[in-house]
C-alpha atoms as a PDB file:
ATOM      1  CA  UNK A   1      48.793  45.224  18.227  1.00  0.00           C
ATOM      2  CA  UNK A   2      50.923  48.243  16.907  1.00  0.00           C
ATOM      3  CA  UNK A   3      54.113  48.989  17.189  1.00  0.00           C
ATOM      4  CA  UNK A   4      54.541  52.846  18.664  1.00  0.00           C
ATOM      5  CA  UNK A   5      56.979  55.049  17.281  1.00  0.00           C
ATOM      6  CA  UNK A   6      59.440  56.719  19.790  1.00  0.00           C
ATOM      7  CA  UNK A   7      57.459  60.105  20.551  1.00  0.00           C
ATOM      8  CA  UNK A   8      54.834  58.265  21.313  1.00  0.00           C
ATOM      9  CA  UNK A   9      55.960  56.458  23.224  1.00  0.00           C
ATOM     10  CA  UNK A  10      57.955  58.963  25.016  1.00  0.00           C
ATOM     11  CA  UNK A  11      54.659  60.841  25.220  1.00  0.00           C
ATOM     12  CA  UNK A  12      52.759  58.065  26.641  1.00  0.00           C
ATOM     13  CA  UNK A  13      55.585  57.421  28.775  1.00  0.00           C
ATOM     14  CA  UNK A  14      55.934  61.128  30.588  1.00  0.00           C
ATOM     15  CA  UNK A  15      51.730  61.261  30.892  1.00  0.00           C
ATOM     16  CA  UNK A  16      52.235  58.010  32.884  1.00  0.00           C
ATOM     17  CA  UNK A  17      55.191  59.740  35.187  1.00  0.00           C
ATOM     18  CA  UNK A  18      53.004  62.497  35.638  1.00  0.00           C
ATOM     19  CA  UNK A  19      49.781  60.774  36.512  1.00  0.00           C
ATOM     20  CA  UNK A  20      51.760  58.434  39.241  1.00  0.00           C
ATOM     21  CA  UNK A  21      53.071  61.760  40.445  1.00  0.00           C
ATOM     22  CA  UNK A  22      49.639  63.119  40.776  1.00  0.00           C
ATOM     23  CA  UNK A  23      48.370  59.932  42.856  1.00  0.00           C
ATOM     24  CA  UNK A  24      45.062  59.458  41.806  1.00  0.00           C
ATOM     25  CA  UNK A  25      44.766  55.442  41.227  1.00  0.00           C
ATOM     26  CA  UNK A  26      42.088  55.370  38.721  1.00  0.00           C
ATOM     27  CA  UNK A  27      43.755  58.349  36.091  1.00  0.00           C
ATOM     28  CA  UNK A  28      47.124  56.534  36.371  1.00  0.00           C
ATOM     29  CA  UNK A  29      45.154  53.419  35.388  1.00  0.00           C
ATOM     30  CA  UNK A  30      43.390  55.596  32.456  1.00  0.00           C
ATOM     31  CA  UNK A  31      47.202  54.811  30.889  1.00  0.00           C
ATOM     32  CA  UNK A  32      46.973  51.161  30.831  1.00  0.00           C
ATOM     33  CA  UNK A  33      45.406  48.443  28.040  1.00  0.00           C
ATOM     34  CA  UNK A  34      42.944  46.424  29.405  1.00  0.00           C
ATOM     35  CA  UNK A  35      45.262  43.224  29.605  1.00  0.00           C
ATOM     36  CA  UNK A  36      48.755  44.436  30.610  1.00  0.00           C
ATOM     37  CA  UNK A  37      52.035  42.315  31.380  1.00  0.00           C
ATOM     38  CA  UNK A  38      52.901  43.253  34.813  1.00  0.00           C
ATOM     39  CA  UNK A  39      55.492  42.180  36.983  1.00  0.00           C
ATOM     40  CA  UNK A  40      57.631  43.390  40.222  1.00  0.00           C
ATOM     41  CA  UNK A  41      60.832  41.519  40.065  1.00  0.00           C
ATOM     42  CA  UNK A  42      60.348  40.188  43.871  1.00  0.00           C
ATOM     43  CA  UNK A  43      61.831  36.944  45.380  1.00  0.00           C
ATOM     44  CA  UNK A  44      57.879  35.849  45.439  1.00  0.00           C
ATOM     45  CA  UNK A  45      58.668  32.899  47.858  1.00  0.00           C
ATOM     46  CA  UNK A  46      60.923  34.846  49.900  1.00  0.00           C
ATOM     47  CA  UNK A  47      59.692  38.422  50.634  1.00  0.00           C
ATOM     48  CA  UNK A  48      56.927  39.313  53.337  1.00  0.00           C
ATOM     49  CA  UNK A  49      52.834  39.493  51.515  1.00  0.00           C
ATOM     50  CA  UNK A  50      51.554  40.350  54.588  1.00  0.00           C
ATOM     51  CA  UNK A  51      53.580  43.553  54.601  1.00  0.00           C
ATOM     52  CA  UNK A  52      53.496  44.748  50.886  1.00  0.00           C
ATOM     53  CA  UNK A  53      50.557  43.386  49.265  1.00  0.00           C
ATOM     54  CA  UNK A  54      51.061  45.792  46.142  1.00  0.00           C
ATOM     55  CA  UNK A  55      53.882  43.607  45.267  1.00  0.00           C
ATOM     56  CA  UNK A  56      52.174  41.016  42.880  1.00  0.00           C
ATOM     57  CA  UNK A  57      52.013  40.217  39.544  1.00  0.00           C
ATOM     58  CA  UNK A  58      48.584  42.070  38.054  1.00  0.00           C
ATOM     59  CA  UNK A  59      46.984  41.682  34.251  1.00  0.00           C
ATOM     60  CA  UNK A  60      44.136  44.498  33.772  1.00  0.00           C
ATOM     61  CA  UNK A  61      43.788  47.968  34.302  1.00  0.00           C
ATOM     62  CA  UNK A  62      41.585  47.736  37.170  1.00  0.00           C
ATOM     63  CA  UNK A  63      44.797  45.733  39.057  1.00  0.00           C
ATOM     64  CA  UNK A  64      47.125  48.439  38.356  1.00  0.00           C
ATOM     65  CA  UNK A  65      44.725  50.987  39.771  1.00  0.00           C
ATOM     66  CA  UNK A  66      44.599  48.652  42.911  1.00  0.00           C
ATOM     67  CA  UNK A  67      48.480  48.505  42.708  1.00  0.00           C
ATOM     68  CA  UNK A  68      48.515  52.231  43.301  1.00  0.00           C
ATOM     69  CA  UNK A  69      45.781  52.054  45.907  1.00  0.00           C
ATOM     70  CA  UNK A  70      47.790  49.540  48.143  1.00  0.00           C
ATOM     71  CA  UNK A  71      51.277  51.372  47.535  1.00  0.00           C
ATOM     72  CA  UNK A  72      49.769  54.507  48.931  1.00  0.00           C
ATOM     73  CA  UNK A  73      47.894  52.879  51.846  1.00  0.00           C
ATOM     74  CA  UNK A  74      50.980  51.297  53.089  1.00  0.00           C
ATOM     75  CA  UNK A  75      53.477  54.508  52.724  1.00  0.00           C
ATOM     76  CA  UNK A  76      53.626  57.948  54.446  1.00  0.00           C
ATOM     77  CA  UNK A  77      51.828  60.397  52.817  1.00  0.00           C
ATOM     78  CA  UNK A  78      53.805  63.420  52.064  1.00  0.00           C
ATOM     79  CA  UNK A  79      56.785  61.691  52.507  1.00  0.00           C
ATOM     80  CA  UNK A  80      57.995  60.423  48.920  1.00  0.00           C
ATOM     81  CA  UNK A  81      59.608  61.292  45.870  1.00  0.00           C
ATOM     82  CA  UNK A  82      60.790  60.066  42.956  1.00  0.00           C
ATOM     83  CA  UNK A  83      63.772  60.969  40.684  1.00  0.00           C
ATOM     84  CA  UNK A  84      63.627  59.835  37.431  1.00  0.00           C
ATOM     85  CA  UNK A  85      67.530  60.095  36.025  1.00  0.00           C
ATOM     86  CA  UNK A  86      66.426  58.164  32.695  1.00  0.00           C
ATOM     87  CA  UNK A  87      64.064  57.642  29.946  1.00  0.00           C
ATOM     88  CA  UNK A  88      65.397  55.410  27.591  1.00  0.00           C
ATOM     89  CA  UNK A  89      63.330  55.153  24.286  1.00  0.00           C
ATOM     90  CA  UNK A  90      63.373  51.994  21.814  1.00  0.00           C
ATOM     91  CA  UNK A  91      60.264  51.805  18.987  1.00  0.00           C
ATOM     92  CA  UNK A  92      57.560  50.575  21.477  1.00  0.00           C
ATOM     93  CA  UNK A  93      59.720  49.671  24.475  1.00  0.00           C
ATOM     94  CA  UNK A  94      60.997  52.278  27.503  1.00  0.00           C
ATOM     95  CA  UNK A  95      63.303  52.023  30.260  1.00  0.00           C
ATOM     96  CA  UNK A  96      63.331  54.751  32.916  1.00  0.00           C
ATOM     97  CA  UNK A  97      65.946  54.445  35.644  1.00  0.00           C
ATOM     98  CA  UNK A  98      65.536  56.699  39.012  1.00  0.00           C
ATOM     99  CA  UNK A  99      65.348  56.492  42.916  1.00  0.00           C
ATOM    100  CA  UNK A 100      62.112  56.358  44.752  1.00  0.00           C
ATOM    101  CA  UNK A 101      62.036  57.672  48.211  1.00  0.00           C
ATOM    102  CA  UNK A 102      59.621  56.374  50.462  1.00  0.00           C
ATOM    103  CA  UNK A 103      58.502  55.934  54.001  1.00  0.00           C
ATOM    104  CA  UNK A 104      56.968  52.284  55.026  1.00  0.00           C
ATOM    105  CA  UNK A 105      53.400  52.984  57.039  1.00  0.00           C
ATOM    106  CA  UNK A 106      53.608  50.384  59.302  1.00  0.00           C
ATOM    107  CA  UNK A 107      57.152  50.930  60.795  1.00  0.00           C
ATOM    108  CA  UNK A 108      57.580  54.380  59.746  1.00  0.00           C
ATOM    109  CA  UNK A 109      60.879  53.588  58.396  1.00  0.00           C
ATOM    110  CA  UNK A 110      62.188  55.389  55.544  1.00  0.00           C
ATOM    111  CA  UNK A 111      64.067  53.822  52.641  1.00  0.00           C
ATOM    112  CA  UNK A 112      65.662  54.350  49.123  1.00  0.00           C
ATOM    113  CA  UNK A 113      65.538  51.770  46.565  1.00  0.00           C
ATOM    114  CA  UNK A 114      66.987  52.218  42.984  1.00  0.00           C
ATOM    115  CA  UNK A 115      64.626  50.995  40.301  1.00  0.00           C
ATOM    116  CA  UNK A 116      64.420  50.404  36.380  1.00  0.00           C
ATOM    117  CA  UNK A 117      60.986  50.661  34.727  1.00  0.00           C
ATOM    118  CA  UNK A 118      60.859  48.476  31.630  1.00  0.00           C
ATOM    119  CA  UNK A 119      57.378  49.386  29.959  1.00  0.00           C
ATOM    120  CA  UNK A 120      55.896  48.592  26.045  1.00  0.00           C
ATOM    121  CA  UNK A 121      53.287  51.081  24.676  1.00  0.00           C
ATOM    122  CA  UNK A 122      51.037  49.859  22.170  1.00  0.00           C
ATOM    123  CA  UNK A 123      48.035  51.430  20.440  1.00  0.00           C
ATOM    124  CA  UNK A 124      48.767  54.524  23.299  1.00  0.00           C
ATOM    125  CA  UNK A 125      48.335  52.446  26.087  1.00  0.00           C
ATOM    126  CA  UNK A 126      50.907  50.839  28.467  1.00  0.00           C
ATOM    127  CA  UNK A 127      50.396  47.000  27.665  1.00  0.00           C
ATOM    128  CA  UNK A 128      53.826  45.805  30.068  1.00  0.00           C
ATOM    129  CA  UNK A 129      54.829  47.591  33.175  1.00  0.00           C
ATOM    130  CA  UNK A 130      58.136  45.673  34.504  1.00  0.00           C
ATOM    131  CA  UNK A 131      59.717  46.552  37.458  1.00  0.00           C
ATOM    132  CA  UNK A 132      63.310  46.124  38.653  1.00  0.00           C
ATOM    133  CA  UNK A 133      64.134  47.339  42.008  1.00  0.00           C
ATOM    134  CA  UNK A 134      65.832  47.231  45.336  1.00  0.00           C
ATOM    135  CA  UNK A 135      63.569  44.776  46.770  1.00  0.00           C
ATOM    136  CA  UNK A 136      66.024  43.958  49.907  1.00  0.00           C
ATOM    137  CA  UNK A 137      65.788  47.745  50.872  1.00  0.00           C
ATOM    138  CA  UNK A 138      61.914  47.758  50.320  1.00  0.00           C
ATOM    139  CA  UNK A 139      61.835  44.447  52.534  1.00  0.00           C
ATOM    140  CA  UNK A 140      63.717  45.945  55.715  1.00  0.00           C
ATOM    141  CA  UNK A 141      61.977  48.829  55.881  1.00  0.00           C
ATOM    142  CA  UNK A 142      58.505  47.102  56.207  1.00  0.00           C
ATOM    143  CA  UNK A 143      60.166  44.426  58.700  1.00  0.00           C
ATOM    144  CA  UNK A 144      59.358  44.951  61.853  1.00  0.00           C
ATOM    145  CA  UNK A 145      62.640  43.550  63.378  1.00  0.00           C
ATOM    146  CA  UNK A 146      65.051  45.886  61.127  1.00  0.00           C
ATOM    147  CA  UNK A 147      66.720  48.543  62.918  1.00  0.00           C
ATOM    148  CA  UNK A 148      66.536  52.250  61.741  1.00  0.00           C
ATOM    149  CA  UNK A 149      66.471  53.814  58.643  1.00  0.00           C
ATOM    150  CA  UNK A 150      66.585  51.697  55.198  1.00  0.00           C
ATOM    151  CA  UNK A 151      69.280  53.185  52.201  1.00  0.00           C
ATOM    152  CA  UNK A 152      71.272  51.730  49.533  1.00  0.00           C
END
C-alpha cells in the first residue's frame, strides 16, 4: 500500500468524476483496485432492496462496475446531473461534497439528494469509495406510495 500525495490524488480523483460523468460502467471501474472498501451509508434494515439494488456494500472492481450498471438501469436517462461544490484533498484521502439530480425509473419521480464522497487513492487506484447521502429523499422517490416530486 502507498500513501498518494495530494495531486494525485486530486488527479485520480477528477478522472473518476469524469468517467462517472461519461457513464460507461466498465471505464469508471478501470479507476478502482481490485479489492476496494465500499459502502453507501443506507439504513440497510430499513430502506426498500427491491427498489434500489445498487445500494449495497461491494469489494472488487467488477462490483463497482455493476454498481453503475444498476444505478443507470433504475434512473431516467437524460435526466441527471451532478454538481460537485467540493473536492477536499488530504494525503491519500478525498471528500467531494455536491447534489445529484436524478429521476427514479420505476415511478418517474424526480429527486435531489445532497451527498459527501469520502474516497482513499492508493497506488492510483480508488481502494475506498464511501458514500454519505440523502438516503430518505432517494427512498421516496422510488416508493411507490410517495406523492409527487422528491427535494431536500
Amino acid at each position: 500500500m502507498s500513501t498518494a500525495t495530494p495531486a494525485t490524488t486530486r488527479t485520480v480523483v477528477e478522472e473518476l468524476l469524469r468517467r462517472i460523468g461519461q457513464g460507461d460502467p466498465e471505464r469508471i471501474a478501470e479507476m478502482y483496485a481490485a479489492r476496494i472498501d465500499w459502502k453507501l451509508d443506507w439504513p440497510e434494515a430499513e430502506h426498500g432492496q427491491a427498489a434500489t439494488p445498487w445500494i449495497r456494500r461491494r469489494s472488487t472492481r467488477a462490483d463497482a462496475a455493476a454498481h453503475y450498471r444498476e444505478l443507470a438501469a433504475h434512473h431516467v436517462p437524460g435526466q441527471a446531473a451532478t454538481e460537485i461544490e467540493r473536492i477536499l484533498v488530504d494525503g491519500d484521502h478525498a471528500v467531494v461534497l455536491g447534489e445529484i439530480r436524478q429521476t427514479a425509473h420505476s415511478t418517474g419521480r424526480a429527486y435531489r439528494a445532497r451527498f459527501a464522497l469520502h474516497l482513499t487513492v492508493e497506488d492510483g487506484l480508488v481502494a475506498r469509495h464511501h458514500v454519505y447521502e440523502d438516503s430518505l429523499a432517494v427512498a421516496r422517490a422510488f416508493d411507490a406510495n410517495e406523492p409527487g416530486d422528491v427535494a431536500h
